[in-house]
N, C-alpha and C. Protein backbone atom coordinates (compact mmCIF):
# COMPACT_ATOMS: atom_id res chain seq x y z
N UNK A 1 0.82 -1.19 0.00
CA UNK A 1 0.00 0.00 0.00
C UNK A 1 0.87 1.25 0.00
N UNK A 2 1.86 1.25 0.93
CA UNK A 2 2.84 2.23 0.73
C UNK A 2 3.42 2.49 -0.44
N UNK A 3 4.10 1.75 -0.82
CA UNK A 3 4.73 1.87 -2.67
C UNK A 3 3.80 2.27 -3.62
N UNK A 4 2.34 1.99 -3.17
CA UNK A 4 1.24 2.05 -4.48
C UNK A 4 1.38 3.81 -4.15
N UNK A 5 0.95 4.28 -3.37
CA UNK A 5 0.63 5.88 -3.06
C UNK A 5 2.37 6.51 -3.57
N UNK A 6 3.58 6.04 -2.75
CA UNK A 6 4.37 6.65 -3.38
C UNK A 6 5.18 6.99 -4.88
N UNK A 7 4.96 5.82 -5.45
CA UNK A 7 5.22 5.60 -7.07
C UNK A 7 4.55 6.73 -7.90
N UNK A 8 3.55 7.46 -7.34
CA UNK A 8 3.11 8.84 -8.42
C UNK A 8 3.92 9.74 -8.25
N UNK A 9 4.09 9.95 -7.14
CA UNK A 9 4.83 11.23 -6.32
C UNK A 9 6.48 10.89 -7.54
N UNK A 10 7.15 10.14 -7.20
CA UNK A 10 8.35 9.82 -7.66
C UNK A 10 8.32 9.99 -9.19
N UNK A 11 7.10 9.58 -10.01
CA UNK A 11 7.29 9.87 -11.29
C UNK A 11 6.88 11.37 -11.73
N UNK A 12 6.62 12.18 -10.76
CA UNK A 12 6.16 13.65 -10.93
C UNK A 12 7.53 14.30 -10.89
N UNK A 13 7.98 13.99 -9.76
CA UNK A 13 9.43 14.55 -9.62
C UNK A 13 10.50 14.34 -10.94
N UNK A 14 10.08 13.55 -11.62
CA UNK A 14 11.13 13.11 -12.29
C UNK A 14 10.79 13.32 -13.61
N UNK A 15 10.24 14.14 -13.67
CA UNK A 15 9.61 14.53 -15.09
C UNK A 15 10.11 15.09 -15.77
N UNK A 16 11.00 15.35 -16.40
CA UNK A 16 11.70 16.49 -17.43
C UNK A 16 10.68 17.46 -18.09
N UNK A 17 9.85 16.94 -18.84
CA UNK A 17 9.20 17.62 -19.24
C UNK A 17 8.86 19.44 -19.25
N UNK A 18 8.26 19.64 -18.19
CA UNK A 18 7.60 20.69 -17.30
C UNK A 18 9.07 21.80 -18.17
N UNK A 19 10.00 21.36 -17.28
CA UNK A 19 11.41 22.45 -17.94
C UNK A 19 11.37 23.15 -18.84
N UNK A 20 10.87 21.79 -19.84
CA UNK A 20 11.17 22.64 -21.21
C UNK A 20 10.04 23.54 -21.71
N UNK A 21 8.81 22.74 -21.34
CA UNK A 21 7.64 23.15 -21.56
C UNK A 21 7.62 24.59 -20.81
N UNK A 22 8.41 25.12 -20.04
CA UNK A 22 8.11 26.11 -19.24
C UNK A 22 9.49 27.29 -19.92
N UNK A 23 10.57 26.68 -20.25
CA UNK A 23 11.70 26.87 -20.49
C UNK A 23 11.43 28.31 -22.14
N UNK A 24 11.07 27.05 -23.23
CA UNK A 24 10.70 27.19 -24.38
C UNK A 24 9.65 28.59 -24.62
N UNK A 25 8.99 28.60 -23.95
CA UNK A 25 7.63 30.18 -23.98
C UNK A 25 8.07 31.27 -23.49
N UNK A 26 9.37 31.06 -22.43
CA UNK A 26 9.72 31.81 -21.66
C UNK A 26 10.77 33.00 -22.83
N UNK A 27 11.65 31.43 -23.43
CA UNK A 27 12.52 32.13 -24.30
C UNK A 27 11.95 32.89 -25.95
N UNK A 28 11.28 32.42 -25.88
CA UNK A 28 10.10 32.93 -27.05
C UNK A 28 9.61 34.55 -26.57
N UNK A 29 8.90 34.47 -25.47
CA UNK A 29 8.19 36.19 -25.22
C UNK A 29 9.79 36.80 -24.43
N UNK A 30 10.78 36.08 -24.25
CA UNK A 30 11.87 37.33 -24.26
C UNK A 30 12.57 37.80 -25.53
N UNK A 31 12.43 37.01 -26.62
CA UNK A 31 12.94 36.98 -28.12
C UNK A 31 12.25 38.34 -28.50
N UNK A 32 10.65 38.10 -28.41
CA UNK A 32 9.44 39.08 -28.45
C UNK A 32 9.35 40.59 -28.20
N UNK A 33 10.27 40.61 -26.87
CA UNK A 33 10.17 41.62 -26.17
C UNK A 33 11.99 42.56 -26.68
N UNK A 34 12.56 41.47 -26.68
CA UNK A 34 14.21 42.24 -27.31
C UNK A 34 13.83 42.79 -28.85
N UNK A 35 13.18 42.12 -29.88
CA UNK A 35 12.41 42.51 -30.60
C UNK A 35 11.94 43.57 -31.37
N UNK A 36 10.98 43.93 -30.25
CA UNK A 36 10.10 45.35 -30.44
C UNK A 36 11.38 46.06 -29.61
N UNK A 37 12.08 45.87 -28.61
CA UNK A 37 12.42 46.75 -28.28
C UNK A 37 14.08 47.36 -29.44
N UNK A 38 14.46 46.51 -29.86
CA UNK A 38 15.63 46.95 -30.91
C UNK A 38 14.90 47.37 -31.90
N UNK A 39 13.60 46.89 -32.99
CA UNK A 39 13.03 47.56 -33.71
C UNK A 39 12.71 49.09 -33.55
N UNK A 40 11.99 48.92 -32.62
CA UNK A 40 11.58 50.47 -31.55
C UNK A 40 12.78 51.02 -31.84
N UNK A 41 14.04 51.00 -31.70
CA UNK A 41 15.19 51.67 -31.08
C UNK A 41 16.37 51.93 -32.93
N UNK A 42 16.15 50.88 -33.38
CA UNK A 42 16.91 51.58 -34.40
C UNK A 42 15.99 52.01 -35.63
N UNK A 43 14.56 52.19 -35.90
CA UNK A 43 14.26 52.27 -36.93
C UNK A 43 13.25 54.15 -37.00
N UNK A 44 13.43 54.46 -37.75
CA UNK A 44 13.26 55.92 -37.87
C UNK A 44 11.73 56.44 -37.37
N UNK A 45 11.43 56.84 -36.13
CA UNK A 45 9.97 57.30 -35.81
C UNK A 45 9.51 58.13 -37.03
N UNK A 46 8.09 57.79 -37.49
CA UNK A 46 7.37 58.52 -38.18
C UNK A 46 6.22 59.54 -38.18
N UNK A 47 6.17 59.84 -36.61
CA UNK A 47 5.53 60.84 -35.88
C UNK A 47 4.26 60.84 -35.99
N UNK A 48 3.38 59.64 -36.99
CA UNK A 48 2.29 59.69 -37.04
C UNK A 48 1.65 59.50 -35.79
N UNK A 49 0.30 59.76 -35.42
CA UNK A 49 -0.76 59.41 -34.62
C UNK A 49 -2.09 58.61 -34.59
N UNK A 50 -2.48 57.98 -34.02
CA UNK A 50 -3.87 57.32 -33.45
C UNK A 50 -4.33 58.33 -33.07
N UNK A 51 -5.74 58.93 -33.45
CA UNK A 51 -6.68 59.49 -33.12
C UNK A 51 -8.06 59.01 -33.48
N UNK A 52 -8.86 59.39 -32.10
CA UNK A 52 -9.86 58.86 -32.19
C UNK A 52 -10.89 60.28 -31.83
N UNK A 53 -11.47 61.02 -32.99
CA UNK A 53 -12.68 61.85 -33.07
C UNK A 53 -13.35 61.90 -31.10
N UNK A 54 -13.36 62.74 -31.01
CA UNK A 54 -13.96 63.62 -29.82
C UNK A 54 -12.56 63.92 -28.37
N UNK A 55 -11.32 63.39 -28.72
CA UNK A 55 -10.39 63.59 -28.07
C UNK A 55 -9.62 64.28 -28.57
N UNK A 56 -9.07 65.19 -27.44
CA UNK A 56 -8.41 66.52 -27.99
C UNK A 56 -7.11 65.86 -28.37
N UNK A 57 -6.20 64.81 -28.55
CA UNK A 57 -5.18 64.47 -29.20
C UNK A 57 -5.05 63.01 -28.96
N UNK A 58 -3.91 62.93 -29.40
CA UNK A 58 -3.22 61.70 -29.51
C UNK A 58 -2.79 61.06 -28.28
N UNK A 59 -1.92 62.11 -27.49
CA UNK A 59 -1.69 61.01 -25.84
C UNK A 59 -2.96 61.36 -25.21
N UNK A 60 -4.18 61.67 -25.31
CA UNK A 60 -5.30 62.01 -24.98
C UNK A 60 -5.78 60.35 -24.44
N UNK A 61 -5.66 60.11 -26.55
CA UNK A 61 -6.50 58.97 -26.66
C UNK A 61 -5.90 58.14 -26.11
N UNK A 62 -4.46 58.23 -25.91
CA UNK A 62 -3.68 57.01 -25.58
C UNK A 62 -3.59 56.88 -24.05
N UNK A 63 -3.58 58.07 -23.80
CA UNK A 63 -3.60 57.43 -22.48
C UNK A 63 -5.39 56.74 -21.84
N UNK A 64 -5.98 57.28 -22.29
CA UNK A 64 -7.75 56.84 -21.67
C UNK A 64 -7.50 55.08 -22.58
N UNK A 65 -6.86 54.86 -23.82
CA UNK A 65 -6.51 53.29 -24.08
C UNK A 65 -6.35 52.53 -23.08
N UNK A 66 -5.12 53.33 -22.43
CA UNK A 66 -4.14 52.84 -21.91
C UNK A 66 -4.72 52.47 -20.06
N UNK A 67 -5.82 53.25 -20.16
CA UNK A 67 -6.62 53.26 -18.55
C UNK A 67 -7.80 51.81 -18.68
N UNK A 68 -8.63 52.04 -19.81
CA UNK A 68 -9.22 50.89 -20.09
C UNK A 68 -8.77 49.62 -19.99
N UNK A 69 -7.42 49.22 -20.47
CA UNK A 69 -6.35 48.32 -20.89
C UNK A 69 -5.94 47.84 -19.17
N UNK A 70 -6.22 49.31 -18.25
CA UNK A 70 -5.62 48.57 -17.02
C UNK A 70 -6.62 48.05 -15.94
N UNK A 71 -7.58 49.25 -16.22
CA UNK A 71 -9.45 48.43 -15.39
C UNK A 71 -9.59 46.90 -15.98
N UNK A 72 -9.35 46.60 -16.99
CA UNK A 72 -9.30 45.20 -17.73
C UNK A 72 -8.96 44.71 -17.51
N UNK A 73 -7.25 44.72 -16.97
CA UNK A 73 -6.43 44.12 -16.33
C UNK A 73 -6.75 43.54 -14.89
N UNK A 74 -7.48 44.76 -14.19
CA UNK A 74 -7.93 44.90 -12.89
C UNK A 74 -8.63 43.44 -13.17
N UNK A 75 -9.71 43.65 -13.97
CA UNK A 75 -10.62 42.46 -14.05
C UNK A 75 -10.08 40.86 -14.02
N UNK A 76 -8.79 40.90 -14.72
CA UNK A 76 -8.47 39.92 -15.23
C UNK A 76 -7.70 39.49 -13.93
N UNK A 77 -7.01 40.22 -13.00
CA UNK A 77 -6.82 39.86 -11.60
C UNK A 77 -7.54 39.70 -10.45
N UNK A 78 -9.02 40.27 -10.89
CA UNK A 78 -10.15 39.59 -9.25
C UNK A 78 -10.11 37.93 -10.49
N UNK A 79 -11.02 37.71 -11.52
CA UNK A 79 -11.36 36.43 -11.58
C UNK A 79 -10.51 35.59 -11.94
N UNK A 80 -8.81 35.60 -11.78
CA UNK A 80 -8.21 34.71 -11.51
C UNK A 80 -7.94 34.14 -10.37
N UNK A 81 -8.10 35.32 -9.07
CA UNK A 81 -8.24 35.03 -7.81
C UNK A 81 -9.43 34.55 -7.60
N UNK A 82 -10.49 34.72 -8.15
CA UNK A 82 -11.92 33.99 -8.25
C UNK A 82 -11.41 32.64 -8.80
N UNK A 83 -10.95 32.38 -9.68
CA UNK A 83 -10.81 30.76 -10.25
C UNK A 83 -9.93 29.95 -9.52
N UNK A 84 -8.88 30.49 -8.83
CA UNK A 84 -7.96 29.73 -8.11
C UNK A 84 -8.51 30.04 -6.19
N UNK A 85 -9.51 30.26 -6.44
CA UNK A 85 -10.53 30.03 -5.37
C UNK A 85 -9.67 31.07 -3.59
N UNK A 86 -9.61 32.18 -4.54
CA UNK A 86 -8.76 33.46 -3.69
C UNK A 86 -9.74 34.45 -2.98
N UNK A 87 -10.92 34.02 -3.71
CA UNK A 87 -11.61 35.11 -2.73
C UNK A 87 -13.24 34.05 -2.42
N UNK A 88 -13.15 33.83 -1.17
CA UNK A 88 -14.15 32.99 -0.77
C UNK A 88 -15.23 33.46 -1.28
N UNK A 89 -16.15 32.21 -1.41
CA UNK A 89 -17.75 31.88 -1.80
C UNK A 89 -18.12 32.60 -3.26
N UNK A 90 -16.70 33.25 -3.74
CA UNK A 90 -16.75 33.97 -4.97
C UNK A 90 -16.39 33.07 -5.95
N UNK A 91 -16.97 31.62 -6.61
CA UNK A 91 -16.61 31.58 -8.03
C UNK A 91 -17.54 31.02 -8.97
N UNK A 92 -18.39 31.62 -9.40
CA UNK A 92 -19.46 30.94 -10.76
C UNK A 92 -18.80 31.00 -11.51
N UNK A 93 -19.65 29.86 -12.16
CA UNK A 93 -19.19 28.90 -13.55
C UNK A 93 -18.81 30.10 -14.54
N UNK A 94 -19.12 31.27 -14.91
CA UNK A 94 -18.93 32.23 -15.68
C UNK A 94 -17.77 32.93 -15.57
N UNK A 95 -17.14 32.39 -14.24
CA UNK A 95 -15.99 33.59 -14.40
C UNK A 95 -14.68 33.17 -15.48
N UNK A 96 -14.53 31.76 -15.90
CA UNK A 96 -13.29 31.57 -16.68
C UNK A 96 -13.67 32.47 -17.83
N UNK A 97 -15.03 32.37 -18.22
CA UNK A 97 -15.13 33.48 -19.30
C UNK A 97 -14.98 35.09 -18.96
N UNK A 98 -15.37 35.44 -18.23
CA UNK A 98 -15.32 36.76 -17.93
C UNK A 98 -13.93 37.25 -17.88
N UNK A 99 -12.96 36.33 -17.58
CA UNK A 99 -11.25 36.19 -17.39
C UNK A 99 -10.57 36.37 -18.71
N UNK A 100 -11.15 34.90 -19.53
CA UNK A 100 -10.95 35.00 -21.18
C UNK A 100 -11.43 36.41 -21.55
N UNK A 101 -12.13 37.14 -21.59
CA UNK A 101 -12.58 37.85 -22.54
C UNK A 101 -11.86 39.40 -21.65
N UNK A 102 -11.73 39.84 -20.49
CA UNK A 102 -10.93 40.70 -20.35
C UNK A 102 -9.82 40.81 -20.43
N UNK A 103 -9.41 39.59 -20.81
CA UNK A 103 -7.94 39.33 -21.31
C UNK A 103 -7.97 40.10 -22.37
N UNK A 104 -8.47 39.57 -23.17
CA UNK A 104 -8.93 39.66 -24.76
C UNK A 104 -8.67 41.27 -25.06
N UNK A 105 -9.69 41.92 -24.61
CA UNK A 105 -10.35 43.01 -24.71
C UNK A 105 -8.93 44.30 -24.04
N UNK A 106 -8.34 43.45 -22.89
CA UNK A 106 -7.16 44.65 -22.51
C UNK A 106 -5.89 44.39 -23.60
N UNK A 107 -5.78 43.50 -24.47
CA UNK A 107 -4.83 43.07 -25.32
C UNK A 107 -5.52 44.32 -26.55
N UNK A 108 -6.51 43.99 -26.64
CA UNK A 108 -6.94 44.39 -28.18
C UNK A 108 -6.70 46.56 -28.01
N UNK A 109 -7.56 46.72 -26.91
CA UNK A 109 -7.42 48.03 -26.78
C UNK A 109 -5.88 48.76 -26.38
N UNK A 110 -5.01 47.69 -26.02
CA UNK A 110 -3.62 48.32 -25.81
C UNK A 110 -2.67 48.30 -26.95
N UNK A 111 -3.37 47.89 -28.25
CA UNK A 111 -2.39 47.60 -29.40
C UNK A 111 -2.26 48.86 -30.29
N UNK A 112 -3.79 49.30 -30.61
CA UNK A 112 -3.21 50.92 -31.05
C UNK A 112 -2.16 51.84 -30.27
N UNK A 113 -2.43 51.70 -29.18
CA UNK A 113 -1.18 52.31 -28.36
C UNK A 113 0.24 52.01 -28.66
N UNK A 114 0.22 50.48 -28.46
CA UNK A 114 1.24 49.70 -28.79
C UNK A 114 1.93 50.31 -30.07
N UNK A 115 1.07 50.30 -31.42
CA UNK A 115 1.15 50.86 -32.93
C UNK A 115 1.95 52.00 -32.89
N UNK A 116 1.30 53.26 -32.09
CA UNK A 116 1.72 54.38 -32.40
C UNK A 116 3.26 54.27 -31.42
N UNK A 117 3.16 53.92 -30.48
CA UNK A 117 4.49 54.11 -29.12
C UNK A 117 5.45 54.06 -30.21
N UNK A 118 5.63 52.61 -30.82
CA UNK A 118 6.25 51.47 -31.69
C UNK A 118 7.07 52.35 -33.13
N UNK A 119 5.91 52.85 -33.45
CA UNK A 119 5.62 53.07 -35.34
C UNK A 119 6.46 55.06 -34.64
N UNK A 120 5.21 55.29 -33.95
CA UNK A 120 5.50 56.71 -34.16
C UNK A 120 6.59 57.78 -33.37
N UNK A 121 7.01 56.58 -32.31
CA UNK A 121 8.15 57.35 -31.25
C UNK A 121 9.32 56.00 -31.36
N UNK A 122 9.29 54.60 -31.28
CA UNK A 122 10.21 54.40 -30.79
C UNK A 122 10.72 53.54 -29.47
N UNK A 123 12.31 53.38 -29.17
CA UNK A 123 12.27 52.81 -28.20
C UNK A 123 12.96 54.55 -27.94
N UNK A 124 12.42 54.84 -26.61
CA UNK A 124 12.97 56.55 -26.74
C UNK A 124 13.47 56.41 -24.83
N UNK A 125 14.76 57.05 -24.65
CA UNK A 125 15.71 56.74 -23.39
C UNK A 125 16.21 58.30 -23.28
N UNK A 126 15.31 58.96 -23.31
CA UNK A 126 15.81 60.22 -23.06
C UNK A 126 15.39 60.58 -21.46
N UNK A 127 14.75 60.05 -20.85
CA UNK A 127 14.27 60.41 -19.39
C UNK A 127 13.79 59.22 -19.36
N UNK A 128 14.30 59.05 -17.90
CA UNK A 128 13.93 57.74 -17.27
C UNK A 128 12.76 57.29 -16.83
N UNK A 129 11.75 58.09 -16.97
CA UNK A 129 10.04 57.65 -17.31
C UNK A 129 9.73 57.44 -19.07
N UNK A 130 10.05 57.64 -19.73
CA UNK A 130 10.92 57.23 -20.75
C UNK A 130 11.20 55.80 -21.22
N UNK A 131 12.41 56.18 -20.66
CA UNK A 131 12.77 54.93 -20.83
C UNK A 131 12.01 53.64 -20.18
N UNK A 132 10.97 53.90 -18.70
CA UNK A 132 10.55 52.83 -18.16
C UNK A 132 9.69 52.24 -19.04
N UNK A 133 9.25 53.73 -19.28
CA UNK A 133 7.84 53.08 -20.43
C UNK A 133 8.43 52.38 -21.48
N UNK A 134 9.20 52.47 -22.24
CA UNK A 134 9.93 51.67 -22.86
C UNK A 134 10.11 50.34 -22.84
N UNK A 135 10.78 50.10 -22.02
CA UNK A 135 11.13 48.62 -21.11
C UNK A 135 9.85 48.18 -20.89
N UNK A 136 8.69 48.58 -20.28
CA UNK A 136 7.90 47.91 -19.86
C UNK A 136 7.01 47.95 -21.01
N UNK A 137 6.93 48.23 -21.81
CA UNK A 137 5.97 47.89 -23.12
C UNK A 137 6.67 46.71 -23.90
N UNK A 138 7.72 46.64 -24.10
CA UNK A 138 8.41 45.65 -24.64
C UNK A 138 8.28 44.52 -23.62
N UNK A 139 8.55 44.45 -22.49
CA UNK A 139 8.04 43.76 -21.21
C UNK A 139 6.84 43.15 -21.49
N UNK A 140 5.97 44.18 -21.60
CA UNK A 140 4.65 43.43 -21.46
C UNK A 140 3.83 42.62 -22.67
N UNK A 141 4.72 42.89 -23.66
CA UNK A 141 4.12 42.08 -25.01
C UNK A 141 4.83 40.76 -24.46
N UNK A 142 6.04 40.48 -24.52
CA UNK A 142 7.11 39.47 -24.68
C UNK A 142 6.29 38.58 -23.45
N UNK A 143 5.62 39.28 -21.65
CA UNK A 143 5.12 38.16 -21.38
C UNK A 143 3.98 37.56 -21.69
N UNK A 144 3.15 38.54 -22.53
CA UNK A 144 1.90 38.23 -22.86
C UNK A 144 2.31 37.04 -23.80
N UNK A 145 3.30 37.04 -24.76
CA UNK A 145 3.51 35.75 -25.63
C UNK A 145 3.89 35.02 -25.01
N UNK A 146 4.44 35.21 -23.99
CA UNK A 146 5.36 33.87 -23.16
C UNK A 146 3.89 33.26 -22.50
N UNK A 147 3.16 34.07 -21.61
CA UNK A 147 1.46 33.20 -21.04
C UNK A 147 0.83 32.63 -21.99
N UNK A 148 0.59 33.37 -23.41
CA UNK A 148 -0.22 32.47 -24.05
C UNK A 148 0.64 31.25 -24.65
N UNK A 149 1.99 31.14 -24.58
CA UNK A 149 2.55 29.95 -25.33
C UNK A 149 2.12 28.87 -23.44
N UNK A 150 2.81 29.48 -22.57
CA UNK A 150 2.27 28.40 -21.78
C UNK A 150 0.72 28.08 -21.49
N UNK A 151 0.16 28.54 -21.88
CA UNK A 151 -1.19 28.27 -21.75
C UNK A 151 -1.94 27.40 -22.27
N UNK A 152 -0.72 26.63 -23.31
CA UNK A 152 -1.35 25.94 -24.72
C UNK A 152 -0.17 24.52 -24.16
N UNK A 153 0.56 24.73 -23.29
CA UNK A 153 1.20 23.05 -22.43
C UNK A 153 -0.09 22.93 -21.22
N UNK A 154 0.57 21.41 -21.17
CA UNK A 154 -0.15 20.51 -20.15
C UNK A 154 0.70 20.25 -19.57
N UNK A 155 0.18 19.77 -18.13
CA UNK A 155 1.01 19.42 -16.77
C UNK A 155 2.02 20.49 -16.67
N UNK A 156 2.09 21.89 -16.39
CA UNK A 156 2.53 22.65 -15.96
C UNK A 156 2.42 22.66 -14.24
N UNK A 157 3.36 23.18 -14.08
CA UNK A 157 3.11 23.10 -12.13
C UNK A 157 2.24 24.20 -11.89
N UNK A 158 1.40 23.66 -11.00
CA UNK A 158 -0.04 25.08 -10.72
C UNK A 158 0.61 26.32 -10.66
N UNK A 159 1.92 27.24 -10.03
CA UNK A 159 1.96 27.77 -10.05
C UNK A 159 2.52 28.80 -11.02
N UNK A 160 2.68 27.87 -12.34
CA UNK A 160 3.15 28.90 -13.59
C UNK A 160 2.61 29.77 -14.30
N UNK A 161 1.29 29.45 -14.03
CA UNK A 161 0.41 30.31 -15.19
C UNK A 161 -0.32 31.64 -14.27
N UNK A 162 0.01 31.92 -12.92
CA UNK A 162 -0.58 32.72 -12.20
C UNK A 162 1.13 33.50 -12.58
N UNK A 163 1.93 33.05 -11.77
CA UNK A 163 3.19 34.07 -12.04
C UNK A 163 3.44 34.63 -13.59
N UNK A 164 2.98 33.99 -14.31
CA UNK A 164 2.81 34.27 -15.72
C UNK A 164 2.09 35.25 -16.05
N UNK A 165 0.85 35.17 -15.49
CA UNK A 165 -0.08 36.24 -15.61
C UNK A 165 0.29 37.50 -14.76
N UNK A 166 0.52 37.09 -13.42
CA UNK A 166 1.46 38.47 -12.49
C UNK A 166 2.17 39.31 -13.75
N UNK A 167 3.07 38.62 -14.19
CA UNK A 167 4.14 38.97 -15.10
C UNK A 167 3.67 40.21 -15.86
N UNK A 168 2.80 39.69 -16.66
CA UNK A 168 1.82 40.72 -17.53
C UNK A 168 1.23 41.54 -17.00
N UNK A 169 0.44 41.33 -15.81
CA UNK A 169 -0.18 42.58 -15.14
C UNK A 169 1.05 43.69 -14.97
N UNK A 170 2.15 42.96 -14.02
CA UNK A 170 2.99 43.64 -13.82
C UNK A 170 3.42 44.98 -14.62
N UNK A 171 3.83 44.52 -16.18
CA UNK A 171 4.30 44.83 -17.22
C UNK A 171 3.06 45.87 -17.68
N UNK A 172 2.18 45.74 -17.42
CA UNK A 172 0.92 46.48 -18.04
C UNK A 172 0.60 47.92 -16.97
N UNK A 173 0.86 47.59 -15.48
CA UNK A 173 0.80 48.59 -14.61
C UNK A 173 2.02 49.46 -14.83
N UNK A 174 3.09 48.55 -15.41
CA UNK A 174 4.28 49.85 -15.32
C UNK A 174 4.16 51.14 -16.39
N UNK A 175 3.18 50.38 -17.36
CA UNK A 175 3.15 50.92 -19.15
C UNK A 175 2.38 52.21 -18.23
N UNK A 176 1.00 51.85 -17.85
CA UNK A 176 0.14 52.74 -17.07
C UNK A 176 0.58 53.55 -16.35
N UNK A 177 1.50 53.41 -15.31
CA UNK A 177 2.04 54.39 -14.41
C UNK A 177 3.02 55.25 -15.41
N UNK A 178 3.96 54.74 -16.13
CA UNK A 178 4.49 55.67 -16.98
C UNK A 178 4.16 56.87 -18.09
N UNK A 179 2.53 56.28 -18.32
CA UNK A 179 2.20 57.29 -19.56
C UNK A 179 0.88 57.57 -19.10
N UNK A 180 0.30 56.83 -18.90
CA UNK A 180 -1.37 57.61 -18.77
C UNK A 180 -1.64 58.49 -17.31
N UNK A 181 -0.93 57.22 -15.89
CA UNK A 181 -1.00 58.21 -15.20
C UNK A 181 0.05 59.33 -14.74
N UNK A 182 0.89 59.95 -15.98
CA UNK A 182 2.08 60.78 -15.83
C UNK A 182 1.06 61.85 -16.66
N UNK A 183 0.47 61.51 -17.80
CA UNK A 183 -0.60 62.24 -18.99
C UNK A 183 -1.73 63.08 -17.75
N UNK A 184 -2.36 62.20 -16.99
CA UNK A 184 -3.72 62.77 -16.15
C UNK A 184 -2.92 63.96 -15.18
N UNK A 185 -1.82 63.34 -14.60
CA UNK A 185 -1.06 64.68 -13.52
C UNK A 185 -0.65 65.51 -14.02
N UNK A 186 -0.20 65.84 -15.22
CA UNK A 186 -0.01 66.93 -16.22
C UNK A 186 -1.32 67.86 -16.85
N UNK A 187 -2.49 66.85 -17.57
CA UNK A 187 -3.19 67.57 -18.34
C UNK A 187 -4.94 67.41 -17.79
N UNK A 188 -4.90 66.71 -16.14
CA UNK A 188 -6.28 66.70 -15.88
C UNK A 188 -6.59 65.45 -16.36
N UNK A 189 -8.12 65.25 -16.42
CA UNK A 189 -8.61 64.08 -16.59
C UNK A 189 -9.29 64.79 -18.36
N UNK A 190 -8.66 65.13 -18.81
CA UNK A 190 -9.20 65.42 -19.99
C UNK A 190 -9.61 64.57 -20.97
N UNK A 191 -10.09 64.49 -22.09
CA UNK A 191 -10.51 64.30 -23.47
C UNK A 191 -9.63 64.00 -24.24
């Protein structure tokens, strides 16, 4: 009876697998992220803009993107703590979707941003809010590819795909603190 219960345990431990499977996504969204950020950095800004009709400009729009992108985020951190059963008597069957789709939705609305940062400024290191924003936009794509490549292995150890996701929030609050809420302490809660 003893050997029967311990023989799983021993072949878990001994798994190679997991490594690579964890190894491989990791090195992929840092490929991702060096990437955009050398593209960003040697190729000629074209000063164009994203604008979106009823906002008085361009870091206007980008930053209110860039606020949506992080309430989303917000979201996407209660119902993972909802799914991994973090906040008591809190989890209906609905929340993996509600998780999926604010994922979704803070990805999709942070990419025009992404476009113009990218296309129309650059990787730009002239001031060290600047530069953070920098780093952490390149940051936060590279882990977003690195979560969704692990997201698509099996038998991962429970705790990869939450630090994974940290990762990205992480990367997404720094983008936020660097530009939108540096944009609101400068110009108000404007338009």
């Amino acid at each position: 009876m003893s050997a029967d219960r311990e023989a799983p345990t021993v072949r878990a431990r001994t798994n190679p697998a997991p490594a690579a499977a964890i190894i491989i996504p990791l090195l992929v969204g840092a490929a991702v992220a060096i990437v955009l950020g050398v593209y960003g950095k040697v190729h000629e800004p074209r000063f164009f803009s994203v604008n979106v009709a009823g906002f008085s400009s361009p870091t206007a729009v980008k930053a209110w993107l860039a606020t949506l992108a992080a309430v989303l985020a917000l979201g996407q951190l209660t119902s993972a703590l909802a799914m991994y059963g973090k906040i008591p008597g809190f989890n209906p069957p609905w929340i993996g979707a509600v998780h999926v789709w604010t994922g979704r939705l803070a990805v999709l609305v942070s990419v025009p941003v992404a476009v113009h940062c990218l296309f129309a400024l650059g990787f730009q290191d002239y001031q060290t809010r600047v530069l953070l924003h920098s780093l952490f936009g390149c940051f936060f794509y590279g882990a977003f590819v690195a979560k969704m490549l692990l997201l698509t292995r099996k038998g991962l150890p429970g705790w990869v795909i939450p630090v994974a996701g940290g990762l990205v929030l992480t990367g997404l609050v720094g983008i936020w603190l660097t530009s939108a809420l540096w944009f609101f302490q400068n110009h108000g809660l404007t338009f």
